[in-house]
C-alpha atoms as a PDB file:
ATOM      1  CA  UNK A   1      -0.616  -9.039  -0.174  1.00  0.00           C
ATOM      2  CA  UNK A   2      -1.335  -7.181  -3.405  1.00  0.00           C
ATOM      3  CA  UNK A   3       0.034  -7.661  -6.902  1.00  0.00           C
ATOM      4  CA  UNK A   4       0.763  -4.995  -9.239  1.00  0.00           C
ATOM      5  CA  UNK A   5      -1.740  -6.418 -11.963  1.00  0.00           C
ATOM      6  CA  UNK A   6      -4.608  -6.392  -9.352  1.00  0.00           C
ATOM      7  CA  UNK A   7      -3.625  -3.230  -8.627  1.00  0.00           C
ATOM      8  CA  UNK A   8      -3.662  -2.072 -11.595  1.00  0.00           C
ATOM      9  CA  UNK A   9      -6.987  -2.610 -12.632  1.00  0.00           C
ATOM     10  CA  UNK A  10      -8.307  -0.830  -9.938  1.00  0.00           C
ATOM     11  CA  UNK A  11      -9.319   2.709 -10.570  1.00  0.00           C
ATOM     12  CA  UNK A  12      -7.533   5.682  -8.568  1.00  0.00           C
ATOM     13  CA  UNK A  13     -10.208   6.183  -5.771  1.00  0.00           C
ATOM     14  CA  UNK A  14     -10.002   2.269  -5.348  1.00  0.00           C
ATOM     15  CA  UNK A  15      -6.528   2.294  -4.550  1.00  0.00           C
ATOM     16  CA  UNK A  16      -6.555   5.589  -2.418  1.00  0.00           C
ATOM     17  CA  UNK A  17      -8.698   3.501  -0.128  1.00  0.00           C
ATOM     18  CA  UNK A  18      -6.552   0.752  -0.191  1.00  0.00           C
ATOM     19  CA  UNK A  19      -3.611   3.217   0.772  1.00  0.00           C
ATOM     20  CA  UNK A  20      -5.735   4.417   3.354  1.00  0.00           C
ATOM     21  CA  UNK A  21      -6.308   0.578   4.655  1.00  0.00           C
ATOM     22  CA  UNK A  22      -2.949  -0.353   4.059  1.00  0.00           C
ATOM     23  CA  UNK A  23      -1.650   3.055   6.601  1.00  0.00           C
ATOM     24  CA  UNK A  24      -3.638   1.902   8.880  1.00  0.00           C
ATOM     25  CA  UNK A  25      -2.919  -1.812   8.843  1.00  0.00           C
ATOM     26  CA  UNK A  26       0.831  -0.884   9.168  1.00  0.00           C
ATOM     27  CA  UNK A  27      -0.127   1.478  11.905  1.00  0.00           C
ATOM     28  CA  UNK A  28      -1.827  -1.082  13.959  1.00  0.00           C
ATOM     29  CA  UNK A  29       1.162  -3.921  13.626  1.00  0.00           C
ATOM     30  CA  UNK A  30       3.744  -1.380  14.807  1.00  0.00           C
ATOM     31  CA  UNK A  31       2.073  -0.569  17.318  1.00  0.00           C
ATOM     32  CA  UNK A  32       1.582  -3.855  18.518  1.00  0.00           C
ATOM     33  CA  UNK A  33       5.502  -4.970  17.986  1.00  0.00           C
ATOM     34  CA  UNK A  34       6.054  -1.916  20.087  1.00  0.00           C
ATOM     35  CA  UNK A  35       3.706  -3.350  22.888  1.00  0.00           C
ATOM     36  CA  UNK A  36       4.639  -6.309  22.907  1.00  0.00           C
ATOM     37  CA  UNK A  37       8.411  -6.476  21.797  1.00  0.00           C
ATOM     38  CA  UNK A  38       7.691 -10.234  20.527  1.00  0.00           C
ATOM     39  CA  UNK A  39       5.652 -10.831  17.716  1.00  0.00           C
ATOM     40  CA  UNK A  40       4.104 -14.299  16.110  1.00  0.00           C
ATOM     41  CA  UNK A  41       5.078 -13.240  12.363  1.00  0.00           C
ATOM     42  CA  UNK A  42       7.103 -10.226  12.148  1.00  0.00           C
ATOM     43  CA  UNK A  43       7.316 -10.399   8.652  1.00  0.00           C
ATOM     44  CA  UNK A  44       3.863  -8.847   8.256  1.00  0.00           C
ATOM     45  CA  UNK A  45       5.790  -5.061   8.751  1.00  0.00           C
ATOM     46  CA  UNK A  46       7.819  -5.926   5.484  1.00  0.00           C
ATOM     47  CA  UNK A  47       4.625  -6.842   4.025  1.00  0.00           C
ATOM     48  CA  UNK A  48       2.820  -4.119   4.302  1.00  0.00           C
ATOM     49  CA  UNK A  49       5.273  -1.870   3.822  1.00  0.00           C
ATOM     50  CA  UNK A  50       5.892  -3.303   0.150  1.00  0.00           C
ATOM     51  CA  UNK A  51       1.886  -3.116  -0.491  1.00  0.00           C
ATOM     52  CA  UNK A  52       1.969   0.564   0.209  1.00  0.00           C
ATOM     53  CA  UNK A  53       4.809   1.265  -1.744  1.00  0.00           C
ATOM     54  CA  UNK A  54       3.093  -0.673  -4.948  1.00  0.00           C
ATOM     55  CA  UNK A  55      -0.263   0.990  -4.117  1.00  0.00           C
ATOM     56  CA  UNK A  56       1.942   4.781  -4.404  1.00  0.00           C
ATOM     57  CA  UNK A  57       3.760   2.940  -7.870  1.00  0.00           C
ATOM     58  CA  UNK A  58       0.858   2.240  -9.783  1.00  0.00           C
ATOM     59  CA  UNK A  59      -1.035   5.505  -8.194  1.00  0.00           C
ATOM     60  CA  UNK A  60       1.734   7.461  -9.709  1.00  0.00           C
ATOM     61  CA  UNK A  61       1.553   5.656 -12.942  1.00  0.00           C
ATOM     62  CA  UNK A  62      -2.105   6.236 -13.413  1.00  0.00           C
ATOM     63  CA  UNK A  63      -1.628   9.424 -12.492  1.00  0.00           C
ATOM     64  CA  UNK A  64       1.235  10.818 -14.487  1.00  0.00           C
ATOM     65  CA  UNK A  65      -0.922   8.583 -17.755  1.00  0.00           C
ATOM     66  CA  UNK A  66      -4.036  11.845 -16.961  1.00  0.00           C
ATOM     67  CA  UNK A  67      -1.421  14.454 -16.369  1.00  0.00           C
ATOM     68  CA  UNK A  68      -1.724  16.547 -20.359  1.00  0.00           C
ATOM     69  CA  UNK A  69       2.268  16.548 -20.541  1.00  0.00           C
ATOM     70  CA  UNK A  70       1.732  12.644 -21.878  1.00  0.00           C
ATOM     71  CA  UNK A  71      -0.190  14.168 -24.819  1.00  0.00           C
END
């Protein structure tokens, strides 16, 4: 699980690789709820959910800080 200050320190292409990894991750664990209807720690889906949306928050933030309308 990530934290926003981790996060934060990382430069864009760092996180766009993490959203990348984190898609994928999510992709995989639905997959196998929908398999196997029964999983050993569902919770993991909420998980990575959240990381993805705080990778697109602080992507967004360091993004709209280079946009020239901040200066």
């Amino acid at each position: 699980m990530y934290k926003a200050k981790e996060l934060r320190d990382q430069s864009i292409e760092e996180l766009e690789a993490a959203y990348t990894d984190s898609c994928k991750r999510l992709f995989e664990l639905v997959n196998q709820f929908k398999a196997h209807k029964k999983r050993e720690k569902p919770h993991e889906i909420k998980h990575a959910r959240k990381d993805i949306a705080r990778i697109l928050t602080v992507l967004s933030e360091k993004r709209s800080d280079l946009s020239p309308a901040n200066t």
